[in-house]
N, C-alpha and C. Protein backbone atom coordinates (compact mmCIF):
# COMPACT_ATOMS: atom_id res chain seq x y z
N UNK A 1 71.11 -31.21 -15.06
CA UNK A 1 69.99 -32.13 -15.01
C UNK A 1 69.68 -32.75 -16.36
N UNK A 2 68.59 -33.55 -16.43
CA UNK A 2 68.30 -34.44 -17.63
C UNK A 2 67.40 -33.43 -18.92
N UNK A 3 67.11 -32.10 -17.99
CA UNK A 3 66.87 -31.19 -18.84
C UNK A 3 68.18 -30.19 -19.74
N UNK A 4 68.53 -30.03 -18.59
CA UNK A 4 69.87 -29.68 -19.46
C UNK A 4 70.42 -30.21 -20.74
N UNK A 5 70.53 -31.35 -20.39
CA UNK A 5 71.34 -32.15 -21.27
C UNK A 5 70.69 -31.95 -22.61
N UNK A 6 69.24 -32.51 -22.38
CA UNK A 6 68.47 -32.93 -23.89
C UNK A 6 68.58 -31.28 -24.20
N UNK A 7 69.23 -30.30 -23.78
CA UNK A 7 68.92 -28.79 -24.46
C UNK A 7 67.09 -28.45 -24.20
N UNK A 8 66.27 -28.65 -23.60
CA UNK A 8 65.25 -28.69 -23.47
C UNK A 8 65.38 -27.43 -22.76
N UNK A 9 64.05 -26.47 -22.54
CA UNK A 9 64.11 -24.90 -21.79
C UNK A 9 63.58 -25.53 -20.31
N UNK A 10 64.09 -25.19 -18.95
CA UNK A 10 64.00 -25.72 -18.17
C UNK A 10 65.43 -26.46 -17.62
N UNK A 11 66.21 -26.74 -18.27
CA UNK A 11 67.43 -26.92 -17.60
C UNK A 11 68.49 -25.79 -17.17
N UNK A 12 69.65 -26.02 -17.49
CA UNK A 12 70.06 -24.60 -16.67
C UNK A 12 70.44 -23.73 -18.04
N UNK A 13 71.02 -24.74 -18.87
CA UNK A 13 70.94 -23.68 -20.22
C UNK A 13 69.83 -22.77 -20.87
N UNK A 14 68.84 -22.58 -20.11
CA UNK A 14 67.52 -21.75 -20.80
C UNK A 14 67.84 -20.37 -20.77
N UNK A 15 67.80 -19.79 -21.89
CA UNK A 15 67.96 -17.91 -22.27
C UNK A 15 67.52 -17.17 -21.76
N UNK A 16 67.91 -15.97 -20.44
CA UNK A 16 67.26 -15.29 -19.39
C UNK A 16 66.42 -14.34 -20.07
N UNK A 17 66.48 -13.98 -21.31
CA UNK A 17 65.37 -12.96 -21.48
C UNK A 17 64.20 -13.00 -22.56
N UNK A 18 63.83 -14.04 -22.51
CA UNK A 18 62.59 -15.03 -22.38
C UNK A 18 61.76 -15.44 -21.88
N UNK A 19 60.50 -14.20 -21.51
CA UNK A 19 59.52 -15.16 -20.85
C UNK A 19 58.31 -16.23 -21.10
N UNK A 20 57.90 -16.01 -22.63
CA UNK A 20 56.92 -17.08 -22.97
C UNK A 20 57.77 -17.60 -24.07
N UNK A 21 57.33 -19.26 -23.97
CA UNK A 21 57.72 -20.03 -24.66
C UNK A 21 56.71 -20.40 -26.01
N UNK A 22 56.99 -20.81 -26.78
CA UNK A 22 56.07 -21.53 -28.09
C UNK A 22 55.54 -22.38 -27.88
N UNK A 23 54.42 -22.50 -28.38
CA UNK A 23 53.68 -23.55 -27.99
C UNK A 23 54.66 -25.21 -28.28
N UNK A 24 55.41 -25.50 -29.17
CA UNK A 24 56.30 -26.68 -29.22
C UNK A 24 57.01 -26.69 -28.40
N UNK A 25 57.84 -25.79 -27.54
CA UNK A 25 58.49 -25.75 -26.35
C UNK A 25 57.95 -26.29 -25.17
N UNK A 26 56.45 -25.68 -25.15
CA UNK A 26 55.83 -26.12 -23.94
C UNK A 26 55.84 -27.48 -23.98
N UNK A 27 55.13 -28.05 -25.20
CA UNK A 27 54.87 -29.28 -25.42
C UNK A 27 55.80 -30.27 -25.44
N UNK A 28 57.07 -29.67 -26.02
CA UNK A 28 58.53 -30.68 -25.40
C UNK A 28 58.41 -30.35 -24.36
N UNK A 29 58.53 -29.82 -23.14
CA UNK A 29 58.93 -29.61 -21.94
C UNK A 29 57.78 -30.68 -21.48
N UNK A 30 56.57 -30.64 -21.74
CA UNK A 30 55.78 -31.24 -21.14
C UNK A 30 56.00 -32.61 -21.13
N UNK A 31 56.36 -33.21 -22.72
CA UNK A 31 56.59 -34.38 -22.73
C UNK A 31 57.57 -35.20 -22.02
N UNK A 32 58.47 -34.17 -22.01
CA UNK A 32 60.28 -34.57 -21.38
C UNK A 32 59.72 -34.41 -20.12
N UNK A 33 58.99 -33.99 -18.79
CA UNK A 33 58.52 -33.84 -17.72
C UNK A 33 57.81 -35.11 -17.45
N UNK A 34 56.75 -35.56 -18.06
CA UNK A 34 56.26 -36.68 -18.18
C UNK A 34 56.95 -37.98 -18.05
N UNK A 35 57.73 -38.16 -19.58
CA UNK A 35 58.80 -39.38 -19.52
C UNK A 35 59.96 -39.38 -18.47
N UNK A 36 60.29 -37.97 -17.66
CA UNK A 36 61.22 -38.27 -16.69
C UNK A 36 61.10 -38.51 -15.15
N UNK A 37 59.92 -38.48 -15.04
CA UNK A 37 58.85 -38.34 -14.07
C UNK A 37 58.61 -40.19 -14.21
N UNK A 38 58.38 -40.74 -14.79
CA UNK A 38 58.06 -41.57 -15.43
C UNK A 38 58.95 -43.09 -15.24
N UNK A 39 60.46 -42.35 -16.02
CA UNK A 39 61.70 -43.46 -15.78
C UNK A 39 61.99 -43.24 -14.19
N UNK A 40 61.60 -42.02 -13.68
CA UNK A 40 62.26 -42.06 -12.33
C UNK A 40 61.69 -43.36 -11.56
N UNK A 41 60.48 -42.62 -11.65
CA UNK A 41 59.52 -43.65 -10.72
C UNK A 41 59.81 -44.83 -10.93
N UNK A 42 59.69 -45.95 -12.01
CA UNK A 42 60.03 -46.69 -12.46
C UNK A 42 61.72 -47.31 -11.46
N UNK A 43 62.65 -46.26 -11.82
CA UNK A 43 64.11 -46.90 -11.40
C UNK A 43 63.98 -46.57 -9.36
N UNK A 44 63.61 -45.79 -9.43
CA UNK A 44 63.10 -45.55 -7.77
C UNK A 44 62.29 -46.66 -7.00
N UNK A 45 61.34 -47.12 -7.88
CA UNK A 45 60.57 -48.59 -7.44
C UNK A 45 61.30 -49.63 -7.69
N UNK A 46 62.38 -49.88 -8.65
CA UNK A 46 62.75 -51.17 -8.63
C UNK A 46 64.04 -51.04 -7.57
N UNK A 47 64.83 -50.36 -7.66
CA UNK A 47 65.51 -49.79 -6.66
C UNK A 47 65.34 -50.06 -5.37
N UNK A 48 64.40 -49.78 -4.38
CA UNK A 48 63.56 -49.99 -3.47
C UNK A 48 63.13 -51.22 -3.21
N UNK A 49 62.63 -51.90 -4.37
CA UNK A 49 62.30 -53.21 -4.26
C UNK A 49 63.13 -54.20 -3.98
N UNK A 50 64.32 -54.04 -4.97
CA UNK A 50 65.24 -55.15 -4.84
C UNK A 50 65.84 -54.78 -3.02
N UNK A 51 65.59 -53.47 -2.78
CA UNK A 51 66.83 -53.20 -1.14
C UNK A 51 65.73 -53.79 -0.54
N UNK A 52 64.37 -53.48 -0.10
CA UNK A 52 63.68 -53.81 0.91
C UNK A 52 63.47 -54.88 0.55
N UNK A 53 63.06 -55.71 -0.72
CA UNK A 53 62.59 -56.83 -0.82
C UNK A 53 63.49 -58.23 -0.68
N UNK A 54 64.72 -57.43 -0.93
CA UNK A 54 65.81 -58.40 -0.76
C UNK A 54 66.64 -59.12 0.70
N UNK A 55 66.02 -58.23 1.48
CA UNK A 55 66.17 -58.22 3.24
C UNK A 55 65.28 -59.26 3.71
N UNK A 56 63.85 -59.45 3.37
CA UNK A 56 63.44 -60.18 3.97
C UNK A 56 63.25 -61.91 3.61
């Protein structure tokens, strides 16, 4: 996933014997959750738009 990639905790590379994170961890995770949440929606709506909007 897009977590993976950026090395962010939450993708599949995260260290199993680890259960609390640092507070900067959280706060990247949070941010990277946000902005990907974010571009999705974004490419999901235009996406959508151009198929349905382009039909009629």
């Amino acid at each position: 996933g897009i977590l993976g990639k950026l090395g962010l905790p939450g993708g599949q590379a995260a260290p199993k014997g680890r259960t609390r994170e640092s507070p900067m961890e959280a706060a990247a995770k949070s941010a990277a959750r946000a902005i990907g949440s974010e571009v999705g929606r974004r490419i999901i709506r235009g996406v959508l738009g151009s198929i349905l909007g382009g039909r009629r």
